[in-house]
N, C-alpha and C. Protein backbone atom coordinates (compact mmCIF):
# COMPACT_ATOMS: atom_id res chain seq x y z
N UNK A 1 -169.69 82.04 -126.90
CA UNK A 1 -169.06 81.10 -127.82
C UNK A 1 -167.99 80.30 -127.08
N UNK A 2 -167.14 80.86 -126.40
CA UNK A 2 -165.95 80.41 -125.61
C UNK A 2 -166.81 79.44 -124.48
N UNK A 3 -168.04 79.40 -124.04
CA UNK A 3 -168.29 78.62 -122.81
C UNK A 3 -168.63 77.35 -123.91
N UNK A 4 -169.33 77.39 -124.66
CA UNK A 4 -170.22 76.40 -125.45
C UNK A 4 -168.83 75.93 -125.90
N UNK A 5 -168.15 75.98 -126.26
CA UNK A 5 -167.10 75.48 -126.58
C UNK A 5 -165.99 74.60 -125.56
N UNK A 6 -165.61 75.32 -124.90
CA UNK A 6 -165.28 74.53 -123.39
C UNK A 6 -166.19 72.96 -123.31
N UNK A 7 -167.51 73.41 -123.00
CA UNK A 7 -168.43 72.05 -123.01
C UNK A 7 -168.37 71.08 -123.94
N UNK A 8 -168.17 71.59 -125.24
CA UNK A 8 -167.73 70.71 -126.19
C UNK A 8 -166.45 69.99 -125.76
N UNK A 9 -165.54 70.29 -125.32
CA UNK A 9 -164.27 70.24 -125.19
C UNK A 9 -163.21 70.36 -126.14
N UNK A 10 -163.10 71.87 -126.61
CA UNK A 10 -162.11 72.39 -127.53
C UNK A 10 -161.41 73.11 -126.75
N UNK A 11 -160.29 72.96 -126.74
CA UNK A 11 -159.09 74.24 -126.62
C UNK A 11 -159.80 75.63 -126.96
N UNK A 12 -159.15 76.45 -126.36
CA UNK A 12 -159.72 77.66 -126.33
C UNK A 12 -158.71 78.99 -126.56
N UNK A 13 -158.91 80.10 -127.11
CA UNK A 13 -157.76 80.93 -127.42
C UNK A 13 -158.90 82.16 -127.39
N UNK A 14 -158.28 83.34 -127.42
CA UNK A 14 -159.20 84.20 -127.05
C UNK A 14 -158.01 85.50 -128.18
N UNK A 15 -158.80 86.62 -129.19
CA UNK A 15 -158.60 87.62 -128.98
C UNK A 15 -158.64 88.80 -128.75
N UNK A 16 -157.51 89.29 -127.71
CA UNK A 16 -157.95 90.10 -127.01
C UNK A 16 -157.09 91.54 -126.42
N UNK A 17 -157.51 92.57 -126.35
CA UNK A 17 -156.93 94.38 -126.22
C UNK A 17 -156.35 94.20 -127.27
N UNK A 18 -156.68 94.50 -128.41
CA UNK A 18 -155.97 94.61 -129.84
C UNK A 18 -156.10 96.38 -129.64
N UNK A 19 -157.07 96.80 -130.14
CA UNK A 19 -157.71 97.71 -130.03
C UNK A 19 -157.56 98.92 -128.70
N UNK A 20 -157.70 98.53 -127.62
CA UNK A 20 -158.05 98.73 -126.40
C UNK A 20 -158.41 97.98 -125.31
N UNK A 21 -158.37 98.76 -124.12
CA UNK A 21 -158.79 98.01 -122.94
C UNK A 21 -160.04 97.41 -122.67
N UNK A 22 -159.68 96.14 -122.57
CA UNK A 22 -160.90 95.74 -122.49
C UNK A 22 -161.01 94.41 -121.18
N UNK A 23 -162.27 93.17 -121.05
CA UNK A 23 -161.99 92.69 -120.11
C UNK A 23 -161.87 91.19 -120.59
N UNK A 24 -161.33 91.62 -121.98
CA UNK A 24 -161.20 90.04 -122.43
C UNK A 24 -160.12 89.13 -122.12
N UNK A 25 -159.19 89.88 -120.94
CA UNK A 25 -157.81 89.15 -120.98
C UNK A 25 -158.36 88.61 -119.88
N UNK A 26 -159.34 88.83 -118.60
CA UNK A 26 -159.56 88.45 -117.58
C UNK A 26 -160.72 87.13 -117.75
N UNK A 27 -161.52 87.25 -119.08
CA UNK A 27 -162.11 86.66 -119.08
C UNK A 27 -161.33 85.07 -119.66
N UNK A 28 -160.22 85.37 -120.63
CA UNK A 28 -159.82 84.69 -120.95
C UNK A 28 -158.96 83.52 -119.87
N UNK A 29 -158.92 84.53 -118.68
CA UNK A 29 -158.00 83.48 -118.27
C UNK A 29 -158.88 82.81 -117.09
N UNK A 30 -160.50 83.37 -117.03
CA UNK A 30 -161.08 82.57 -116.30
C UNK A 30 -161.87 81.71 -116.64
N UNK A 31 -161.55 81.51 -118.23
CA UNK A 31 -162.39 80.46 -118.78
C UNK A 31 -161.01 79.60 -119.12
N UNK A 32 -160.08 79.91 -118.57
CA UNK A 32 -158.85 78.77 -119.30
C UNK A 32 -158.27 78.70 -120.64
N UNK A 33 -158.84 80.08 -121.24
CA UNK A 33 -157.47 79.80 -122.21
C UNK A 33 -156.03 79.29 -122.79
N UNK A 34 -155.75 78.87 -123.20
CA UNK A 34 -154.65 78.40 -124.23
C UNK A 34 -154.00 80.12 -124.05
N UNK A 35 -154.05 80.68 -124.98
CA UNK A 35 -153.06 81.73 -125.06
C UNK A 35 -154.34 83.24 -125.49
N UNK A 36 -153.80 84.05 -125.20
CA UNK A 36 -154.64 85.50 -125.44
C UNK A 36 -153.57 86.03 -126.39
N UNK A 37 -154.38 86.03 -127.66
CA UNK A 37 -153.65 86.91 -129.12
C UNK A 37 -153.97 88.30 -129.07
N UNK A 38 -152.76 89.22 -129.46
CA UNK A 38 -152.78 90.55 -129.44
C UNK A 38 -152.18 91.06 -128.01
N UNK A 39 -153.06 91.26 -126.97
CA UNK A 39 -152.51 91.72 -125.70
C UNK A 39 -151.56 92.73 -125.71
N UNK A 40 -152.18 93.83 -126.66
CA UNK A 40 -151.23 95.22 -126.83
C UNK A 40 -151.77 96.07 -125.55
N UNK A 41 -153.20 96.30 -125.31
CA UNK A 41 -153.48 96.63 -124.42
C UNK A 41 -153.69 95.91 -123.09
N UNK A 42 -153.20 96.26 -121.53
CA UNK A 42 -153.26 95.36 -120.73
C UNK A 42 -152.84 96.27 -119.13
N UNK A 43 -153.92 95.98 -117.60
CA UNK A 43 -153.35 96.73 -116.87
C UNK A 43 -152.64 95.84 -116.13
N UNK A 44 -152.62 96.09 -114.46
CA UNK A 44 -152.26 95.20 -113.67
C UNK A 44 -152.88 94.06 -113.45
N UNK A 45 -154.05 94.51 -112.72
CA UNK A 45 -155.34 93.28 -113.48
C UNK A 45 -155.23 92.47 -113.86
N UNK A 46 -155.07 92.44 -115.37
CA UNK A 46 -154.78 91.87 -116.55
C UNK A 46 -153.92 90.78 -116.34
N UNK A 47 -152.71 91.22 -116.49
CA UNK A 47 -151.23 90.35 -115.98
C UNK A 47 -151.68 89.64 -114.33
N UNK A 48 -152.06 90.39 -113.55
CA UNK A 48 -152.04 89.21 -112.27
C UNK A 48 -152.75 87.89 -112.88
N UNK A 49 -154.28 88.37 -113.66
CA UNK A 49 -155.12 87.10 -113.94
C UNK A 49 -154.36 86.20 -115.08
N UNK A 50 -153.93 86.21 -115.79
CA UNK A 50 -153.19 85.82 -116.74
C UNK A 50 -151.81 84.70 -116.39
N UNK A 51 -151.09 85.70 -115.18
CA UNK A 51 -150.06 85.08 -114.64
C UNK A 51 -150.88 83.65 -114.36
N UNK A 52 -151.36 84.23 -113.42
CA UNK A 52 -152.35 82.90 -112.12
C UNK A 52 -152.57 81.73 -113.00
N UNK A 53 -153.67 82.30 -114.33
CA UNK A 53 -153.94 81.07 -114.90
C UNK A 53 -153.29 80.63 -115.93
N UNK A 54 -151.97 80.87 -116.07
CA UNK A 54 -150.98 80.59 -117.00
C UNK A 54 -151.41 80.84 -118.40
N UNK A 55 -151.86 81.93 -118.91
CA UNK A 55 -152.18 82.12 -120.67
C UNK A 55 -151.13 82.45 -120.47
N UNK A 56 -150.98 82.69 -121.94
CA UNK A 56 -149.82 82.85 -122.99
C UNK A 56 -150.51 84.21 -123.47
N UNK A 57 -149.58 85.20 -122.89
CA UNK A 57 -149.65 86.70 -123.80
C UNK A 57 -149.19 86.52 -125.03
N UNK A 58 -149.70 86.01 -126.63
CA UNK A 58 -149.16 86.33 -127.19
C UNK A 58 -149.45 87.87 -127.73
N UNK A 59 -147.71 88.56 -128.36
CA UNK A 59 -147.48 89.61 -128.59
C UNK A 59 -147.30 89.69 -129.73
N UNK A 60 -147.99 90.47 -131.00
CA UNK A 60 -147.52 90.79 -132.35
C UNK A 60 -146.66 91.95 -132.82
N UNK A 61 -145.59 91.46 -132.65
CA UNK A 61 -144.88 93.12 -132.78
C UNK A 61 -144.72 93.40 -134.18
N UNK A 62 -145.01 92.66 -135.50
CA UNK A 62 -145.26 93.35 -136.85
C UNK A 62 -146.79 94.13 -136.87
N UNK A 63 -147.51 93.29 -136.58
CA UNK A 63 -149.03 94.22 -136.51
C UNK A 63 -148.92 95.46 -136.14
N UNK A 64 -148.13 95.68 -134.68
CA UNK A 64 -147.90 97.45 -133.85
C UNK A 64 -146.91 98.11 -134.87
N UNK A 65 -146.15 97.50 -135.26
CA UNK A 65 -145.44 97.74 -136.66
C UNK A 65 -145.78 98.46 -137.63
N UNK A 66 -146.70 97.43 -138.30
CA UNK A 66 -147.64 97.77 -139.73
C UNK A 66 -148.21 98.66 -139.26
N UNK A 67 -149.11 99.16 -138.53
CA UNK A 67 -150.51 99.46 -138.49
C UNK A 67 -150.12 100.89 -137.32
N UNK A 68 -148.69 100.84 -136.83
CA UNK A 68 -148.22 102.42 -136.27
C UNK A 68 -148.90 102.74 -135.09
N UNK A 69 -149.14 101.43 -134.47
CA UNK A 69 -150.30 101.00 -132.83
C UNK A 69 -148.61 101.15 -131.86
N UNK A 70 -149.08 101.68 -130.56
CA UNK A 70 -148.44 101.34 -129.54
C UNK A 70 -147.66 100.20 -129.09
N UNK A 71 -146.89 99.91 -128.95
CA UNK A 71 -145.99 99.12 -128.64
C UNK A 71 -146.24 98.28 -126.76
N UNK A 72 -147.04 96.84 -126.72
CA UNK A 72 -147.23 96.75 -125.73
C UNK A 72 -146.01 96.79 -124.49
N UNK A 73 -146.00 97.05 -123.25
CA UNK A 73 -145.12 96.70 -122.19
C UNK A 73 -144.63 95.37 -122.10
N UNK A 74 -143.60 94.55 -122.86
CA UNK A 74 -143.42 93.34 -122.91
C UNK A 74 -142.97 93.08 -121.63
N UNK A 75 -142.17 94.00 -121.11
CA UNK A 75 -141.05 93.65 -119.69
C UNK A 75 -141.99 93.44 -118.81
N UNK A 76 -143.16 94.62 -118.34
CA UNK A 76 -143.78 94.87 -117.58
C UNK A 76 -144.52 92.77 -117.44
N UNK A 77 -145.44 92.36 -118.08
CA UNK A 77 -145.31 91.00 -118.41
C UNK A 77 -144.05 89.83 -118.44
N UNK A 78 -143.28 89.89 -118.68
CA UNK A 78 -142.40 89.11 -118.29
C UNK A 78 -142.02 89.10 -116.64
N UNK A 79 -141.71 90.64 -115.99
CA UNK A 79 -141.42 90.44 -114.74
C UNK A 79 -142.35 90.25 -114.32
N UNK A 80 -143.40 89.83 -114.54
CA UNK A 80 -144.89 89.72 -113.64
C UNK A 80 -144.67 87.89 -114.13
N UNK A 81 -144.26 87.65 -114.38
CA UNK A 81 -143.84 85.77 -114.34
C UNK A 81 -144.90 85.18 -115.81
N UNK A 82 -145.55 86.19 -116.78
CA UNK A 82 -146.23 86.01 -117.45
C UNK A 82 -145.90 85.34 -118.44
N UNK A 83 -146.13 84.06 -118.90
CA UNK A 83 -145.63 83.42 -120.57
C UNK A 83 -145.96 84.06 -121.54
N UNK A 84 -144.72 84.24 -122.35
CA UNK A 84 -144.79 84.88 -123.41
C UNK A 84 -144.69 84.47 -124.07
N UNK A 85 -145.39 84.82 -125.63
CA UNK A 85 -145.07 84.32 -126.77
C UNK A 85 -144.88 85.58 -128.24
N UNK A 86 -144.50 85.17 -129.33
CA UNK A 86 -143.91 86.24 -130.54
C UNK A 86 -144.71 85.32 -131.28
N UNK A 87 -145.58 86.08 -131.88
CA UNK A 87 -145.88 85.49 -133.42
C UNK A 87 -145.98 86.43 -134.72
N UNK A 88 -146.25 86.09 -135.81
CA UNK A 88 -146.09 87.06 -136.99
C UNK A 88 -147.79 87.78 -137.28
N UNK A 89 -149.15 87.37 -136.83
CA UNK A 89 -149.99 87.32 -137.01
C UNK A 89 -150.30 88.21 -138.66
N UNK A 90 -150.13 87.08 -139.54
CA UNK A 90 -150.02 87.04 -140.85
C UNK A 90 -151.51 87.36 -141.61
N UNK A 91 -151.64 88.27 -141.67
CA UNK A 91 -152.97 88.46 -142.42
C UNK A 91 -152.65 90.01 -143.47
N UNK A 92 -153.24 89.81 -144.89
CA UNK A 92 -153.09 90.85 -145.59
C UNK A 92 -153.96 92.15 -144.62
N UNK A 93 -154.66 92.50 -143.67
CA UNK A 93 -155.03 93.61 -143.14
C UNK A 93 -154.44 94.48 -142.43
N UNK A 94 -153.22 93.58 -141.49
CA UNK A 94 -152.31 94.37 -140.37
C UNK A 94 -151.41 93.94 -140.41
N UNK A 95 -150.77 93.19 -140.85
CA UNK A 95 -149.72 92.48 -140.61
C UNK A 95 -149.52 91.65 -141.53
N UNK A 96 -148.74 91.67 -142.81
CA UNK A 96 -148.49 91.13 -143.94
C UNK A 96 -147.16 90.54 -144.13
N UNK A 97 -146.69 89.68 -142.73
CA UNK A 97 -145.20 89.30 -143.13
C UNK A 97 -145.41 87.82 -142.25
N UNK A 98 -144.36 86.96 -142.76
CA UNK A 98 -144.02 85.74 -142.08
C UNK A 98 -143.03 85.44 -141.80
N UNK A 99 -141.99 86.57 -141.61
CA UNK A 99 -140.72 86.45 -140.93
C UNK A 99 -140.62 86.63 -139.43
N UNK A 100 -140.16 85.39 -138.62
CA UNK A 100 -139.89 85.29 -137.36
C UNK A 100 -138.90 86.29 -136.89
N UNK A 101 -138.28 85.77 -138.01
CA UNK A 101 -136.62 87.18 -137.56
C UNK A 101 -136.82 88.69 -137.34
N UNK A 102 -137.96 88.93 -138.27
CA UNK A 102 -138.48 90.30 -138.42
C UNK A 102 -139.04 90.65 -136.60
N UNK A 103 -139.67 89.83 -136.45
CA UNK A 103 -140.59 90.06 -135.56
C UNK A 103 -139.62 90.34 -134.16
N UNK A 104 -138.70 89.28 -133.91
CA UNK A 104 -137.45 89.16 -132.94
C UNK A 104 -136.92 90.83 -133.16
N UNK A 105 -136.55 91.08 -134.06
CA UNK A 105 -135.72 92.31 -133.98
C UNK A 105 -136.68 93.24 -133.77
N UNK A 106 -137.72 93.28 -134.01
CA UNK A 106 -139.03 94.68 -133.47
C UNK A 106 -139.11 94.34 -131.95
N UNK A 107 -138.84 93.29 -131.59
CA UNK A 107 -139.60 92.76 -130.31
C UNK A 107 -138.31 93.45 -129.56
N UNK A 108 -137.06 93.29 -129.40
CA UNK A 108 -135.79 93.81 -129.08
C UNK A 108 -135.80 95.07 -129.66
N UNK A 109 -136.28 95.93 -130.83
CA UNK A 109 -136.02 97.31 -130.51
C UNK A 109 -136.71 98.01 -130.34
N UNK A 110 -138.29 97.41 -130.37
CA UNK A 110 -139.27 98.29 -129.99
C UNK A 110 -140.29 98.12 -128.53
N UNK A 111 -140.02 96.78 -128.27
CA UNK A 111 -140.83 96.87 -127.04
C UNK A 111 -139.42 95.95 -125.68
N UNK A 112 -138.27 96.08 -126.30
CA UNK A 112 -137.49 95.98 -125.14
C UNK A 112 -137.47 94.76 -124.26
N UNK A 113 -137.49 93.60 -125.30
CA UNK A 113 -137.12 92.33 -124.97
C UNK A 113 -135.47 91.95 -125.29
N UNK A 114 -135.12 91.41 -124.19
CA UNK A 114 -133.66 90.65 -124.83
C UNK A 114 -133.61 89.66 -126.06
N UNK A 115 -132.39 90.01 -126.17
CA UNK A 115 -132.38 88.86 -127.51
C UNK A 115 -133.04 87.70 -127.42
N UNK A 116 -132.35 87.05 -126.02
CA UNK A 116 -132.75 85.69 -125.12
C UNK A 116 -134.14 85.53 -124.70
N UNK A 117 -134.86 86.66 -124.44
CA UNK A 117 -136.21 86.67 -123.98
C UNK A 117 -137.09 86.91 -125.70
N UNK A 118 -136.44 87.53 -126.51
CA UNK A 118 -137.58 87.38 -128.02
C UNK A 118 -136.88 86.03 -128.46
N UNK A 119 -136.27 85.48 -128.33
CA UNK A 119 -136.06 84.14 -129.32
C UNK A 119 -136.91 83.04 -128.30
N UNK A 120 -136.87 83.04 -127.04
CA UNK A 120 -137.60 81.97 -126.07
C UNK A 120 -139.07 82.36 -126.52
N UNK A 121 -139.27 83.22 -126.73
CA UNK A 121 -141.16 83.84 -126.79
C UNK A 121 -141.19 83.18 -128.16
N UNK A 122 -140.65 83.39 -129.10
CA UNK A 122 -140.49 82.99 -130.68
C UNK A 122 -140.75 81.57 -130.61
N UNK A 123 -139.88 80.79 -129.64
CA UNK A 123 -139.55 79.14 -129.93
C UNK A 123 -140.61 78.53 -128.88
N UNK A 124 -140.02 78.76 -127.85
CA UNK A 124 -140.89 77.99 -126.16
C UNK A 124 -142.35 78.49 -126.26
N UNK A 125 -142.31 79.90 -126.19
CA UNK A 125 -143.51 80.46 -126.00
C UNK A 125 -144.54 80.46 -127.03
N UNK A 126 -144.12 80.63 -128.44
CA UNK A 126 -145.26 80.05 -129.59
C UNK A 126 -145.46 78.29 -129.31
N UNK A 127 -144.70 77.64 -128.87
CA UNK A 127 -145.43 76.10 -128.29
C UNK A 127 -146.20 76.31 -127.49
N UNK A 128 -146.28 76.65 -126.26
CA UNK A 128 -146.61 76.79 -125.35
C UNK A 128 -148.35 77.25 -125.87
N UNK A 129 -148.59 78.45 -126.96
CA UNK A 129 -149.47 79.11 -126.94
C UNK A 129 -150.28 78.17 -127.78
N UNK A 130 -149.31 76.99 -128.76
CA UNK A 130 -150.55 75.98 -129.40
C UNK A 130 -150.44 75.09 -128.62
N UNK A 131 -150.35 74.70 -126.90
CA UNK A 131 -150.61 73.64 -126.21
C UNK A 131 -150.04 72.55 -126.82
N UNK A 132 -148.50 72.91 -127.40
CA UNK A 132 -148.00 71.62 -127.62
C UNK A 132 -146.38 71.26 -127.16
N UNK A 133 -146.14 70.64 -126.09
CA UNK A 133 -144.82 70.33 -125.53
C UNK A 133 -143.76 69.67 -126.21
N UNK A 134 -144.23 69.09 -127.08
CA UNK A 134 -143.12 68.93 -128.23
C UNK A 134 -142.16 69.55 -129.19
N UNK A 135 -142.71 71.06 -128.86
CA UNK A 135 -142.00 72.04 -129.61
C UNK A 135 -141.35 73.19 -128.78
N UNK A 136 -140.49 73.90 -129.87
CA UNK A 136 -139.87 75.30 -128.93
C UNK A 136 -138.80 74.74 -127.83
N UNK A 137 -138.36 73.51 -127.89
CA UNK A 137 -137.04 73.07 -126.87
C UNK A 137 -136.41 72.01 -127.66
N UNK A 138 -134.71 71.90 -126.99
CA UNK A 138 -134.38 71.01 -127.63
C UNK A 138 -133.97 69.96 -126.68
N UNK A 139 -134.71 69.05 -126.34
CA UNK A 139 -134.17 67.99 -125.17
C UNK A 139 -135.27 66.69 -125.88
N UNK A 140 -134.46 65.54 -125.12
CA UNK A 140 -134.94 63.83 -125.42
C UNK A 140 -136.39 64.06 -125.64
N UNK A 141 -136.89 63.28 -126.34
CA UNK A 141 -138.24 63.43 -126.48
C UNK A 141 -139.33 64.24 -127.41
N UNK A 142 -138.71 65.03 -127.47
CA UNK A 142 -139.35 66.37 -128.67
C UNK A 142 -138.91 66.45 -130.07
N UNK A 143 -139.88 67.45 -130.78
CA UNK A 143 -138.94 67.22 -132.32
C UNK A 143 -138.25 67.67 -132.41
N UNK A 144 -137.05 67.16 -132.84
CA UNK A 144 -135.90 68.30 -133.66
C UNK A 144 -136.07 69.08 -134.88
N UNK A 145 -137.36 69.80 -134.67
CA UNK A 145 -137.15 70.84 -135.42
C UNK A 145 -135.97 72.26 -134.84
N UNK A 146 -135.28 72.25 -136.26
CA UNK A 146 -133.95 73.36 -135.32
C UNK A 146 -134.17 74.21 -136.83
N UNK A 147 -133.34 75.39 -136.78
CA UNK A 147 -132.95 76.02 -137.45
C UNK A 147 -131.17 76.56 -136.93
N UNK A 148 -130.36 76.13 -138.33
CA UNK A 148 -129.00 76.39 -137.90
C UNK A 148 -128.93 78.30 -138.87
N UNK A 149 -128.52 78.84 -137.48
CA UNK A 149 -127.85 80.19 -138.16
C UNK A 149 -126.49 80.18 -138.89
N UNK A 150 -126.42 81.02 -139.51
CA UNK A 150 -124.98 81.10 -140.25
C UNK A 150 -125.05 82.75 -139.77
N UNK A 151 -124.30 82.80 -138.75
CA UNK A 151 -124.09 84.14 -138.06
C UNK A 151 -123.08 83.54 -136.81
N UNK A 152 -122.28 85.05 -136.58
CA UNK A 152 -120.88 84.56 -135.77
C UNK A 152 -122.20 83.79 -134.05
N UNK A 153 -123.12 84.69 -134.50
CA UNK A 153 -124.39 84.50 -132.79
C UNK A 153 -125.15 84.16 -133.42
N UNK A 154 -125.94 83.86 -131.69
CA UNK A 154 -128.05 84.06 -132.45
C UNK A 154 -128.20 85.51 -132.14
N UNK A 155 -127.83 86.07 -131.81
CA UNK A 155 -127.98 87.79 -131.11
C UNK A 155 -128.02 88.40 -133.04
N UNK A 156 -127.44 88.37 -133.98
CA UNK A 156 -127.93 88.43 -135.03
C UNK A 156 -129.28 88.20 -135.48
N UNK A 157 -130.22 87.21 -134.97
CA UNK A 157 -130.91 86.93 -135.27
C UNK A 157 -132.07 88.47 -135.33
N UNK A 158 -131.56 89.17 -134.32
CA UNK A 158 -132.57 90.43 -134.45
C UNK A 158 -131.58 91.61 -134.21
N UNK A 159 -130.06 91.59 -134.91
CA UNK A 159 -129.83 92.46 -134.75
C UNK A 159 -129.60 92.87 -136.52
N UNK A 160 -129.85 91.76 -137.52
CA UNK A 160 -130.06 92.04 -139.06
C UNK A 160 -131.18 91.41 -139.45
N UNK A 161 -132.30 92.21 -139.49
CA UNK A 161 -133.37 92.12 -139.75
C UNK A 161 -133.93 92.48 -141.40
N UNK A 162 -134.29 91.18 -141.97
CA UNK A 162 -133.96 91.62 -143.04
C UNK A 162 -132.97 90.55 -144.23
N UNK A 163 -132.53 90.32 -143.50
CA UNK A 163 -130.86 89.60 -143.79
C UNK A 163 -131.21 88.28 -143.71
N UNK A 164 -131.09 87.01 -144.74
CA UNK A 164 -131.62 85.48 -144.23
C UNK A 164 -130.42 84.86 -143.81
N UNK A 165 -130.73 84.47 -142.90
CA UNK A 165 -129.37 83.92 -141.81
C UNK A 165 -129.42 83.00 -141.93
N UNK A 166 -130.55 81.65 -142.31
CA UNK A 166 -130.67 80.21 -142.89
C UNK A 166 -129.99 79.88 -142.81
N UNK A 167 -128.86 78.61 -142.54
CA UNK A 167 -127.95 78.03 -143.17
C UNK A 167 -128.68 77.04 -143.44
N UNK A 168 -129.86 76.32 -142.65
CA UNK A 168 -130.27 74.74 -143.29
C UNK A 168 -131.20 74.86 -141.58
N UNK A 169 -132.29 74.07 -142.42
CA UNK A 169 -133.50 73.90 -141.22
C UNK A 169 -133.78 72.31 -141.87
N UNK A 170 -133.96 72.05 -140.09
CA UNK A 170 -134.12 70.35 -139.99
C UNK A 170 -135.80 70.09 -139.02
N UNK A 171 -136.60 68.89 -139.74
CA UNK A 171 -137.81 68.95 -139.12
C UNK A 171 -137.75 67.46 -138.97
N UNK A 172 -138.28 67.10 -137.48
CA UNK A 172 -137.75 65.75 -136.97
C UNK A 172 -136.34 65.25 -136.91
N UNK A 173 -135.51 65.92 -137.04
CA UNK A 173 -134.22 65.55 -137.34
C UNK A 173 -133.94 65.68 -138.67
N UNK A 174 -134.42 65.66 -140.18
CA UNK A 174 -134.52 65.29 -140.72
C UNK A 174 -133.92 67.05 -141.25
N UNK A 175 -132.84 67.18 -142.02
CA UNK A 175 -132.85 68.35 -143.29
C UNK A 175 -133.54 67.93 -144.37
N UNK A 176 -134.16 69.51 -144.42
CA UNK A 176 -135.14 69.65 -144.91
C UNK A 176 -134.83 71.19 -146.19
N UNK A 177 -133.91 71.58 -145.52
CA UNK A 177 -133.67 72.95 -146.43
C UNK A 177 -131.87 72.61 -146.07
N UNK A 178 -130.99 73.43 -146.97
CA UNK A 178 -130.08 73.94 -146.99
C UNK A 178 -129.63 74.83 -147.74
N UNK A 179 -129.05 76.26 -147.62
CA UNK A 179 -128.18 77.33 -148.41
C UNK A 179 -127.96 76.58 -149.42
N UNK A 180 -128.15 77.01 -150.50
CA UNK A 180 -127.24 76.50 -151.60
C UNK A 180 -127.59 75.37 -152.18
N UNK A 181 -128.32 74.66 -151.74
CA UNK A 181 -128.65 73.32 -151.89
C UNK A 181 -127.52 72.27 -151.57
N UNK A 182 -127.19 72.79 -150.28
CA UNK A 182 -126.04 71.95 -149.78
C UNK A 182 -126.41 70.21 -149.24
């Protein structure tokens, strides 16, 4: 499916070691994937091919959550120069939540990402994994989509999980939400 597709010329995403070891992370990154979803399971292997061809590990840390699965080696991937990404992978079967924040604070207390390294995977690295450079940074050129915390930090952001820290989210520049209806 993934080659016939290539030929078509679609973007490509692969998922893969949800379950177990398998050789879909290698395959993924030798057909050029976009990003490899799940990547709970993964060896050395794995991460060298991945690094090389720049996928995007994304990591679901509510799914290992929900569902009481192993907690992948996030570090082990990061120091291997691997892009990372955090997503909520939202489905009533394994993973039934759409909180980013949630996910940041599992990602920091269960698989041992920094604050700084789960909020970049959250913002940079979920762009990155839909092949789109316009998002996940804030510099000339891109959208200003932001979200303002109302917390003394962003280190809150996963250290009250749980807790809506919102103060007002802006898309294109544009507010779009505020507390209170400020």
């Amino acid at each position: 499916i993934l080659v016939k597709a290539k030929q078509f010329g679609f973007g490509l995403k692969i998922h893969a070691n949800q379950l177990g070891q398998s050789e879909a992370l290698k395959l993924g990154a030798e057909l050029g994937v976009t990003s490899a979803d799940h990547c709970t399971y993964f060896d050395n292997s794995d991460i060298e091919a991945i690094v090389k061809s720049n996928v995007v590990a994304t990591l679901l840390p509510a799914t290992e959550f929900s569902t009481n699965s192993p907690y992948p080696d996030a570090q082990k991937l990061i120091a291997a120069g691997a892009l990372v990404a955090i997503a909520t992978n939202c489905n009533p079967g394994s993973s039934f939540t759409t909180s980013m924040p949630f996910c940041v604070a599992v990602a920091v207390r269960e698989m041992n990402f920094t604050t700084e390294q789960a909020i970049w995977s959250a913002t940079r690295g979920g762009a990155l994994a839909l092949a789109n450079d316009s998002l996940g940074r804030l510099v000339i050129g891109c959208s200003a989509d932001i979200a303002v915390v109302d917390a003394p930090s962003y280190v809150h952001l996963a250290y009250r999980p749980g807790v809506s820290l919102i103060d007002s989210t802006y898309i294109n520049g544009q507010r779009v939400y505020a507390k209170g209806g400020k």
